[in-house]
Protein backbone atom coordinates (compact mmCIF):
# COMPACT_ATOMS: atom_id res chain seq x y z
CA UNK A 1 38.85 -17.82 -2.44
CA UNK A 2 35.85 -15.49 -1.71
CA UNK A 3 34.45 -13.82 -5.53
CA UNK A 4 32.63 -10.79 -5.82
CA UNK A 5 29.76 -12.72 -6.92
CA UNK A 6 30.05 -14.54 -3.54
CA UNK A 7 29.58 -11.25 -1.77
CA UNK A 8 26.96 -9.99 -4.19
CA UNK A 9 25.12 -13.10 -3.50
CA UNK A 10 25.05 -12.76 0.65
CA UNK A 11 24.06 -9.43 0.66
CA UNK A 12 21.09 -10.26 -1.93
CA UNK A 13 19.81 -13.05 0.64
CA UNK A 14 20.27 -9.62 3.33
CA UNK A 15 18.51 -7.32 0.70
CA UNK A 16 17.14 -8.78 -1.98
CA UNK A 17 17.13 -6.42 -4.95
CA UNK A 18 13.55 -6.66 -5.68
CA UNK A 19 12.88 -4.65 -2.80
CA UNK A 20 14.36 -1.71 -4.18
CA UNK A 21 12.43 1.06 -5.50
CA UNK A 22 11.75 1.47 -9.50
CA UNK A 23 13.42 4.26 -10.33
CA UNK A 24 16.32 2.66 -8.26
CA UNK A 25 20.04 1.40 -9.87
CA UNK A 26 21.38 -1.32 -7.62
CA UNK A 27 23.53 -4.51 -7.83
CA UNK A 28 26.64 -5.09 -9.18
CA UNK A 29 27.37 -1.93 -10.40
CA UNK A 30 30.98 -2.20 -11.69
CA UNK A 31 33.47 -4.57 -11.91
CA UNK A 32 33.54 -8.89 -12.40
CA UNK A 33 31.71 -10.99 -10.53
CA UNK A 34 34.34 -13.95 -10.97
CA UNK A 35 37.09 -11.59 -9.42
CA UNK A 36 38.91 -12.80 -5.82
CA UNK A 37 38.46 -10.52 -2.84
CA UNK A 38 40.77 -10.31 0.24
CA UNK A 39 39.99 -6.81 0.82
CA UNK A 40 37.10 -4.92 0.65
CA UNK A 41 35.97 -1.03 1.71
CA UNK A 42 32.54 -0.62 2.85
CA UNK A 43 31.18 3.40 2.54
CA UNK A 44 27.80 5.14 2.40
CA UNK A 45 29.28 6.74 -1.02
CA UNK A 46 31.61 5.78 -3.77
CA UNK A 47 33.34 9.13 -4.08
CA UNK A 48 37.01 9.83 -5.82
CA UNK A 49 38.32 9.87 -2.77
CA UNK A 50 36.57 6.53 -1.87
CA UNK A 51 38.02 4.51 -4.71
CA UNK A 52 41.68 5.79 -4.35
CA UNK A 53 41.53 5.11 -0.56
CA UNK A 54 40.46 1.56 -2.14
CA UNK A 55 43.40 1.21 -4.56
CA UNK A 56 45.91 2.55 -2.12
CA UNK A 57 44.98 -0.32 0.46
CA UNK A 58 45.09 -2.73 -2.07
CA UNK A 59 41.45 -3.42 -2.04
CA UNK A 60 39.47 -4.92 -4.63
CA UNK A 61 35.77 -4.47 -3.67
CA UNK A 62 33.51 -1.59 -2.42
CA UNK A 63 30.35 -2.23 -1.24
CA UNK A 64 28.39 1.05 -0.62
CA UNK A 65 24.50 2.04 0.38
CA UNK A 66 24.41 5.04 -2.43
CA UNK A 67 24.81 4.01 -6.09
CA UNK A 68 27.17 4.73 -8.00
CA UNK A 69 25.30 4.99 -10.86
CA UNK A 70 22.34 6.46 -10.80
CA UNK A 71 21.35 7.98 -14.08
CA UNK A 72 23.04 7.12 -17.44
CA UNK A 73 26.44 8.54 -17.83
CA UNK A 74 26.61 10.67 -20.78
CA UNK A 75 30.52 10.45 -20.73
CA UNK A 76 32.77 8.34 -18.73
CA UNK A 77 35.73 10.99 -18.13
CA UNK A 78 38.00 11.23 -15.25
CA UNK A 79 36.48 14.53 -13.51
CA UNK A 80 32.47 15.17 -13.09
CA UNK A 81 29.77 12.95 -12.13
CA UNK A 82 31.09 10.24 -13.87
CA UNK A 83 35.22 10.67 -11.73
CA UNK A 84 33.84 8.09 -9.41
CA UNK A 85 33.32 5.25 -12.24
CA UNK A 86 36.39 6.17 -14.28
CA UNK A 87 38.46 5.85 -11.01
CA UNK A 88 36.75 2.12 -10.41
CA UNK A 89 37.55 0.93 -13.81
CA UNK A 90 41.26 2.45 -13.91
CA UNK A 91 41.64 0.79 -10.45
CA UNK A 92 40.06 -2.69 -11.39
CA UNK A 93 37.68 -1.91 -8.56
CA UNK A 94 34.14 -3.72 -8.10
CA UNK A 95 31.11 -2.04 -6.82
CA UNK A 96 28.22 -3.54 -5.16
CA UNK A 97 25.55 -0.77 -4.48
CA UNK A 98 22.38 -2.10 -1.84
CA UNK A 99 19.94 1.40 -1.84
CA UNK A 100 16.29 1.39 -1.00
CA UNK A 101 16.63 -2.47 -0.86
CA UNK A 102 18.89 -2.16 2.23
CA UNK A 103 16.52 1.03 3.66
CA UNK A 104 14.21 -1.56 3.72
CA UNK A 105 15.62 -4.97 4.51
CA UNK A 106 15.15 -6.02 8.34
CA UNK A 107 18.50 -4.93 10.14
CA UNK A 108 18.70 -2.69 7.23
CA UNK A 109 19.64 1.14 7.50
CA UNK A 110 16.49 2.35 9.33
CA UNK A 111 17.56 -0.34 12.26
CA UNK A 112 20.86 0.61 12.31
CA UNK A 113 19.70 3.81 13.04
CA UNK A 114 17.51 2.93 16.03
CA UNK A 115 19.85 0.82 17.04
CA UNK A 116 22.73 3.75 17.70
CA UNK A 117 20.20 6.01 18.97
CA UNK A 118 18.77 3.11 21.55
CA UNK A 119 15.16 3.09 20.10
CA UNK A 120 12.61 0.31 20.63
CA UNK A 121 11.35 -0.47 17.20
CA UNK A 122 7.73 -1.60 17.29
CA UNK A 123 6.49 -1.92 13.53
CA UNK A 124 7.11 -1.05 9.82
CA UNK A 125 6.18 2.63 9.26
CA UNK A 126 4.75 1.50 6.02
CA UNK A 127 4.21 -1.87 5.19
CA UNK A 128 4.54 -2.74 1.18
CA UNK A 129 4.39 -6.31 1.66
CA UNK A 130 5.33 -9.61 3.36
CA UNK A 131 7.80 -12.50 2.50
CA UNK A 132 6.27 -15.90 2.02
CA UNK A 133 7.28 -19.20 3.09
CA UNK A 134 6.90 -23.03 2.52
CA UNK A 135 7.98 -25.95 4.38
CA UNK A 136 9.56 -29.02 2.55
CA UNK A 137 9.23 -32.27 4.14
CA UNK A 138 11.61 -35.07 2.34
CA UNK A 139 11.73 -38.45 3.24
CA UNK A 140 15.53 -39.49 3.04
CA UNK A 141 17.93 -42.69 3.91
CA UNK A 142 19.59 -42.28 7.10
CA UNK A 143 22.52 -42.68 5.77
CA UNK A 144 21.91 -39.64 3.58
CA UNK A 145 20.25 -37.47 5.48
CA UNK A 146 23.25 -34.72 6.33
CA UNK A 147 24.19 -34.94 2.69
CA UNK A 148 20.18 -33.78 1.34
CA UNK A 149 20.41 -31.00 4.35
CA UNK A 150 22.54 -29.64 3.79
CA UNK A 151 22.09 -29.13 0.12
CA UNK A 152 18.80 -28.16 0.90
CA UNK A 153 20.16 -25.45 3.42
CA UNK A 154 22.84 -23.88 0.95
CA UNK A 155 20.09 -23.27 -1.96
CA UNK A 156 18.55 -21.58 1.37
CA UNK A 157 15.89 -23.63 3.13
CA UNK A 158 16.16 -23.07 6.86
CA UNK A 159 16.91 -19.48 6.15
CA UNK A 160 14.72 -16.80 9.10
CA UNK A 161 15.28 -14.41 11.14
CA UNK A 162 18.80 -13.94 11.95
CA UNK A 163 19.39 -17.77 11.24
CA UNK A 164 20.14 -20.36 8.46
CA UNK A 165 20.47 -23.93 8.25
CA UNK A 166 17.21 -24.30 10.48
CA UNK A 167 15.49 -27.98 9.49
CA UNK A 168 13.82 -30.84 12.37
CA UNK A 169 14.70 -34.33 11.58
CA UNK A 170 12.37 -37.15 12.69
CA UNK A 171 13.18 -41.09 12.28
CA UNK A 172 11.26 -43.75 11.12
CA UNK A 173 10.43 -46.50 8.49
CA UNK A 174 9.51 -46.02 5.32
CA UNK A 175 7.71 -48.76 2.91
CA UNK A 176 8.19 -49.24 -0.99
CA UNK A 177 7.85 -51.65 -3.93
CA UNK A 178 10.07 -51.30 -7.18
CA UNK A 179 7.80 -52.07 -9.75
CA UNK A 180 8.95 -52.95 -13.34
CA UNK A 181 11.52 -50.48 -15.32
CA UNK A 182 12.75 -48.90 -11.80
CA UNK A 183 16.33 -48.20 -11.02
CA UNK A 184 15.42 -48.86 -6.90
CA UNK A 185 18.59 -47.24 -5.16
CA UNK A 186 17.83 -50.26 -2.01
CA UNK A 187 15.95 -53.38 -2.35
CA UNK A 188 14.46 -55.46 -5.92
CA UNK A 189 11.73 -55.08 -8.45
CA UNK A 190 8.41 -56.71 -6.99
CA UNK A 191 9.61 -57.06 -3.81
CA UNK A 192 7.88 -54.95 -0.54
CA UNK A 193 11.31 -52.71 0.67
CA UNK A 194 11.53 -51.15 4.36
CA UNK A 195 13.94 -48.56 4.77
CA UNK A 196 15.24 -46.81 7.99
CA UNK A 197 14.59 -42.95 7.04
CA UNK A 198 14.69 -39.81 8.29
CA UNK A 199 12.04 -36.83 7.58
CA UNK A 200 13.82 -33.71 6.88
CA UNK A 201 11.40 -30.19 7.54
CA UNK A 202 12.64 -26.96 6.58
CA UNK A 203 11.16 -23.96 5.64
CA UNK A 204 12.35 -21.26 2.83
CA UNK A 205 11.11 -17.92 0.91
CA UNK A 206 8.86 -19.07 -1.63
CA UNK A 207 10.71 -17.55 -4.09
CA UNK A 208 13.75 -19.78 -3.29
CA UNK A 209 11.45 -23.31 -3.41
CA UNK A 210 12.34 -24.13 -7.09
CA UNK A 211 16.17 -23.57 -6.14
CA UNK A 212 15.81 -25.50 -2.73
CA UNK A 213 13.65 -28.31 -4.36
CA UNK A 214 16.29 -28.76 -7.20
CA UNK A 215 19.26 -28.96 -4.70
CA UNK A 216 17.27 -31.56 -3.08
CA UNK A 217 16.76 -34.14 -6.09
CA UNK A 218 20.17 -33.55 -6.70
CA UNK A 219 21.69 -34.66 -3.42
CA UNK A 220 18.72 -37.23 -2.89
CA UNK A 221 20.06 -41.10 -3.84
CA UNK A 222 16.48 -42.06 -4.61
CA UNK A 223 15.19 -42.37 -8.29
CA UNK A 224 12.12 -40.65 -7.04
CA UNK A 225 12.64 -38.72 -3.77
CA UNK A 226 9.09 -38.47 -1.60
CA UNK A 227 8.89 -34.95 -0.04
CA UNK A 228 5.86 -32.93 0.63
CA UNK A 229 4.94 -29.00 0.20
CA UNK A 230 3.08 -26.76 2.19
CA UNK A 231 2.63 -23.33 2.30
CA UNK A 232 3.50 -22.02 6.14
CA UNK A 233 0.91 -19.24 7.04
CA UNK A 234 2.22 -18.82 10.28
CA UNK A 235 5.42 -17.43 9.09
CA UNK A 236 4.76 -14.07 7.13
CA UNK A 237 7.12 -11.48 7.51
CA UNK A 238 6.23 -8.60 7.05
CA UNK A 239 8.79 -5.58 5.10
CA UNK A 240 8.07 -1.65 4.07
CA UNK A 241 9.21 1.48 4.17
CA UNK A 242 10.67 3.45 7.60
CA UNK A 243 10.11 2.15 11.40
CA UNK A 244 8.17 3.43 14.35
CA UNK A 245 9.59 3.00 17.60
CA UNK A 246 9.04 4.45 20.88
CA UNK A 247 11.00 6.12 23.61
CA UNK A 248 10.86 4.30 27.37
CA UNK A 249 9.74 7.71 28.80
CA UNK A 250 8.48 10.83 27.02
CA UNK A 251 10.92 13.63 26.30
CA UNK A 252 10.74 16.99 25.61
CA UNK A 253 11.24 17.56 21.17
CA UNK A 254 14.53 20.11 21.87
CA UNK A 255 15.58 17.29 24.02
CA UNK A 256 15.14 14.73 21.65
CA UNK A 257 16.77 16.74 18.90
CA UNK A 258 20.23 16.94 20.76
CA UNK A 259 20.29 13.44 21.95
CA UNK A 260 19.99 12.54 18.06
CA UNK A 261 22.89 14.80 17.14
CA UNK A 262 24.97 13.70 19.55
CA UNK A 263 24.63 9.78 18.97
CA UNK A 264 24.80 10.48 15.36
CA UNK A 265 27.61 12.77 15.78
CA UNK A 266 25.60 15.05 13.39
CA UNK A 267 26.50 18.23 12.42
CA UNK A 268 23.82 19.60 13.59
CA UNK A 269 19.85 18.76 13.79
CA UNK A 270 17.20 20.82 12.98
CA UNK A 271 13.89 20.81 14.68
CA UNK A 272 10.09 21.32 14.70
CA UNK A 273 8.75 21.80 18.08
CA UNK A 274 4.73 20.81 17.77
CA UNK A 275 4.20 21.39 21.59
CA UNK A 276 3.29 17.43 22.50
CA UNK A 277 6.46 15.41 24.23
CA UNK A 278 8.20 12.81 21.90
CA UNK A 279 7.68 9.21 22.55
CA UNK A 280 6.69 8.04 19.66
CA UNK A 281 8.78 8.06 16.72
CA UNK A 282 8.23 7.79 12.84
CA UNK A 283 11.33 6.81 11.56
CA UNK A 284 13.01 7.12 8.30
CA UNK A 285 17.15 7.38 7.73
CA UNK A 286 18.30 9.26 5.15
CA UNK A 287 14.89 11.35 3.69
CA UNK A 288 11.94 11.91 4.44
CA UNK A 289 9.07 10.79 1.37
CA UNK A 290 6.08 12.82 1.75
CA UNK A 291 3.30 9.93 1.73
CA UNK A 292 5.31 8.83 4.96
CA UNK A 293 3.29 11.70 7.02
CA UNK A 294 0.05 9.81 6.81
CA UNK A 295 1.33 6.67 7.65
CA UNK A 296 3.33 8.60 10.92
CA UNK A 297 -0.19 9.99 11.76
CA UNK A 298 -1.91 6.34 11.59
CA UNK A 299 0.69 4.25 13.72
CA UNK A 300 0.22 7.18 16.43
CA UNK A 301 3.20 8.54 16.21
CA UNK A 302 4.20 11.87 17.56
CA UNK A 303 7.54 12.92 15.71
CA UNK A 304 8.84 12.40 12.80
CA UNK A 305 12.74 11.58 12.81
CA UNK A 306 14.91 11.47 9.36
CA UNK A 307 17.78 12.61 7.37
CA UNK A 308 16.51 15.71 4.77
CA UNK A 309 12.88 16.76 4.42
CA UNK A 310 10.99 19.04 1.57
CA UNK A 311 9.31 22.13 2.64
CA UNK A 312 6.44 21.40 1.90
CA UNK A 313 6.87 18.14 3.20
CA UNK A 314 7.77 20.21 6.44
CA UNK A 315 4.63 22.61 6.23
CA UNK A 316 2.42 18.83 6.20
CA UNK A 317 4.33 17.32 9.18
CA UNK A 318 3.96 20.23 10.85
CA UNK A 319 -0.22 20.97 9.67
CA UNK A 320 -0.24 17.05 11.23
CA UNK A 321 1.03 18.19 14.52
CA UNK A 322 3.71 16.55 14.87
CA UNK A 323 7.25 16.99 16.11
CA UNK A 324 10.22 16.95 13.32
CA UNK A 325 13.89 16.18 14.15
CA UNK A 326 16.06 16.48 10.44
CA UNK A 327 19.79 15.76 11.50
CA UNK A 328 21.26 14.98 7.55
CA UNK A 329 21.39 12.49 5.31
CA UNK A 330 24.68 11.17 5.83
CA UNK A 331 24.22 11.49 9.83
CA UNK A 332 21.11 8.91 9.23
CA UNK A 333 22.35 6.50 7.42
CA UNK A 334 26.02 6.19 8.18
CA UNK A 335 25.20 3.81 10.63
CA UNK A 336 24.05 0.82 8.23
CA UNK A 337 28.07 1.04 7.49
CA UNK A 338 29.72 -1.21 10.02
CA UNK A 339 26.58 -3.26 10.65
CA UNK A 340 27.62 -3.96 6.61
CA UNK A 341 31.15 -4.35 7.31
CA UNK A 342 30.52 -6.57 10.66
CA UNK A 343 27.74 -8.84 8.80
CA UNK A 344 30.40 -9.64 5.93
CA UNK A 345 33.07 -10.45 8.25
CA UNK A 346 31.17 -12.68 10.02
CA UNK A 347 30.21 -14.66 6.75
CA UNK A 348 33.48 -14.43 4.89
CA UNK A 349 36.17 -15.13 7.38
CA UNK A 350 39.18 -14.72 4.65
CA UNK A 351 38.08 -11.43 3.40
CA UNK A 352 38.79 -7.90 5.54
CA UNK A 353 35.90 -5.45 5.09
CA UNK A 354 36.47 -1.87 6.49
CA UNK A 355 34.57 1.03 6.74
CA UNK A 356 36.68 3.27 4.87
CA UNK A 357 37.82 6.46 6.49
CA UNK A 358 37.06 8.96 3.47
CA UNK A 359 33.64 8.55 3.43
CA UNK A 360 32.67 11.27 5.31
CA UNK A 361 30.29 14.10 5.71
CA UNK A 362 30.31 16.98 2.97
CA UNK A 363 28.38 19.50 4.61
CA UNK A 364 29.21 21.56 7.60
CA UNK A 365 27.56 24.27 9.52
CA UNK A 366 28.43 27.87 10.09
CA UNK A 367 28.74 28.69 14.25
């Protein structure tokens, strides 16, 4: 039976929380860890509404992109800020809450976004930093060799790009003599041993390598396993804030502006015309931060595209001559929510996640 914790723990290898922002709340929010999920409600917000659409379905998990608490609760009472959480715990309802971490994991919100609106990403509007990895190379009994890899692969070597469970096996002999006060697991004290082996390569996030390393040992017959460490430099992937990506032929800004409402299904989208075509795009779902306009001016781009913008963050996009397109928050970043509910599926087959139907847009516009 799938546990929350279970979830929690896939969508950490997705977007691991130390990618969120400091003054950011996310995580398990609410709820047990230990607690069996069949049903679960994916939303952009954990609103009233939200949670009894949760309880009346007879789910027992909702994973959502906003938290659900933010700032400390000075009271936990069943209308206010708080309504949400008091409705959770009367329900028995978990709450996993993925924020900035998510904005900025790859195939996070700000590719969802591109993704619905048909956009060619083409780099990291900001870049904060860059996962590394290592390669482990184990030497292993071919008669254990499935048995260490896949240990190794679910502490998460082989884990890249879209994939998991990635390792290269090679054969050959290896040579060993069990010297006094060994436990050899084949052959005798003071005799030379040959062994048909296997080399096992994998790579993983460095900050998985003492987790990966120990799963290996573990799994390993040998008394003491030979494996080898490098650090990969050829694999260093690269995350940040936003995305820039470009359009396959230059349109005009008003142009732009309805093609985003209508593939969002926005509202509505308000727009700065700068007088230049829009081709290349400085992208960032939900809002806009204001050191994001001198990283849009650096990657060449000529618009800006996001949720909600400042004014003042306006009167420096626009100073930078560039284009603007603001079609909401929620428009922006509603997308991320069946790319969530898709992903989980795919990894927990006896779970249903669902993108629940009352988590909708607040604001309208007046004709």
């Amino acid at each position: 039976m799938t546990t929350v914790g279970a979830i929690f723990s896939c969508l950490q290898e997705w977007a691991p929380l130390r990618l969120a922002e400091s003054w950011d709340n996310v995580g398990l929010l609410a709820g047990d860890a230990g607690a069996p999920v069949r049903k679960a409600l994916v939303t952009l917000d954990i609103t009233c509404a939200v949670c009894e659409e949760a309880a009346s379905t007879g789910a027992e998990l909702i994973v959502s992109h906003h938290p659900v608490i933010f700032r400390p609760l000075p009271s936990l009472r069943a209308e206010g800020v708080s309504a949400p959480v008091w409705r959770l715990a009367r329900h028995g309802l978990s709450a996993i809450c993925m924020h900035t971490n998510l904005d900025i994991a790859e195939g996070g919100v700000n590719d969802a976004l591109l993704a619905v609106l048909g956009l060619e990403r083409t780099a990291i509007l900001q870049p904060l930093g860059a996962f590394s990895y290592q390669k482990i190379s184990v030497f292993v009994p071919k008669t254990h060799a499935a048995q260490v890899r896949e240990a190794m692969a679910g502490a998460g070597a082989g884990r890249y790009a879209g994939y998991d469970s990635c390792a290269f096996e090679t054969p050959g002999t290896g040579y060993f003599r069990p010297l006094a006060g060994s436990r050899p697991f084949i052959g005798e004290q003071g005799h030379l041993q040959a062994a048909e082996e296997v080399r096992i390569e994998a790579i993983c996030d460095m900050r998985d390598t003492a987790r990966v390393l120990a799963a290996m040992k573990a799994a390993h017959p040998y008394e003491v396993p030979a494996y080898d460490l490098f650090e990969d430099q050829a694999l260093q992937k690269p995350y940040g804030l936003g995305r820039v990506a470009r359009l396959p032929v230059p349109v005009d800004p008003v142009v732009f502006a309805r093609q985003v409402r209508e593939r969002l299904h926005a509202a509505g989208a308000a727009f700065y015309d700068a007088g230049r075509p829009v081709q290349t795009v400085a992208v960032c779902s939900g809002a806009w931060s204001g050191e994001l306009t001198d990283a849009a001016v650096r990657a060449g781009a000529d618009t800006v595209l996001t949720g909600e913008i400042k004014h003042s963050d306006i009167l420096a996009v626009a100073a930078a001559g560039l284009n603007l397109v603001a079609a909401g928050h929620f428009a922006t970043e509603q997308p991320v929510c069946p790319v969530l509910a898709r992903r989980l599926t795919e990894r927990f087959a006896d779970v249903s996640f669902t993108v629940a139907q009352s988590g909708t847009e607040l604001l309208t516009y007046a004709d």
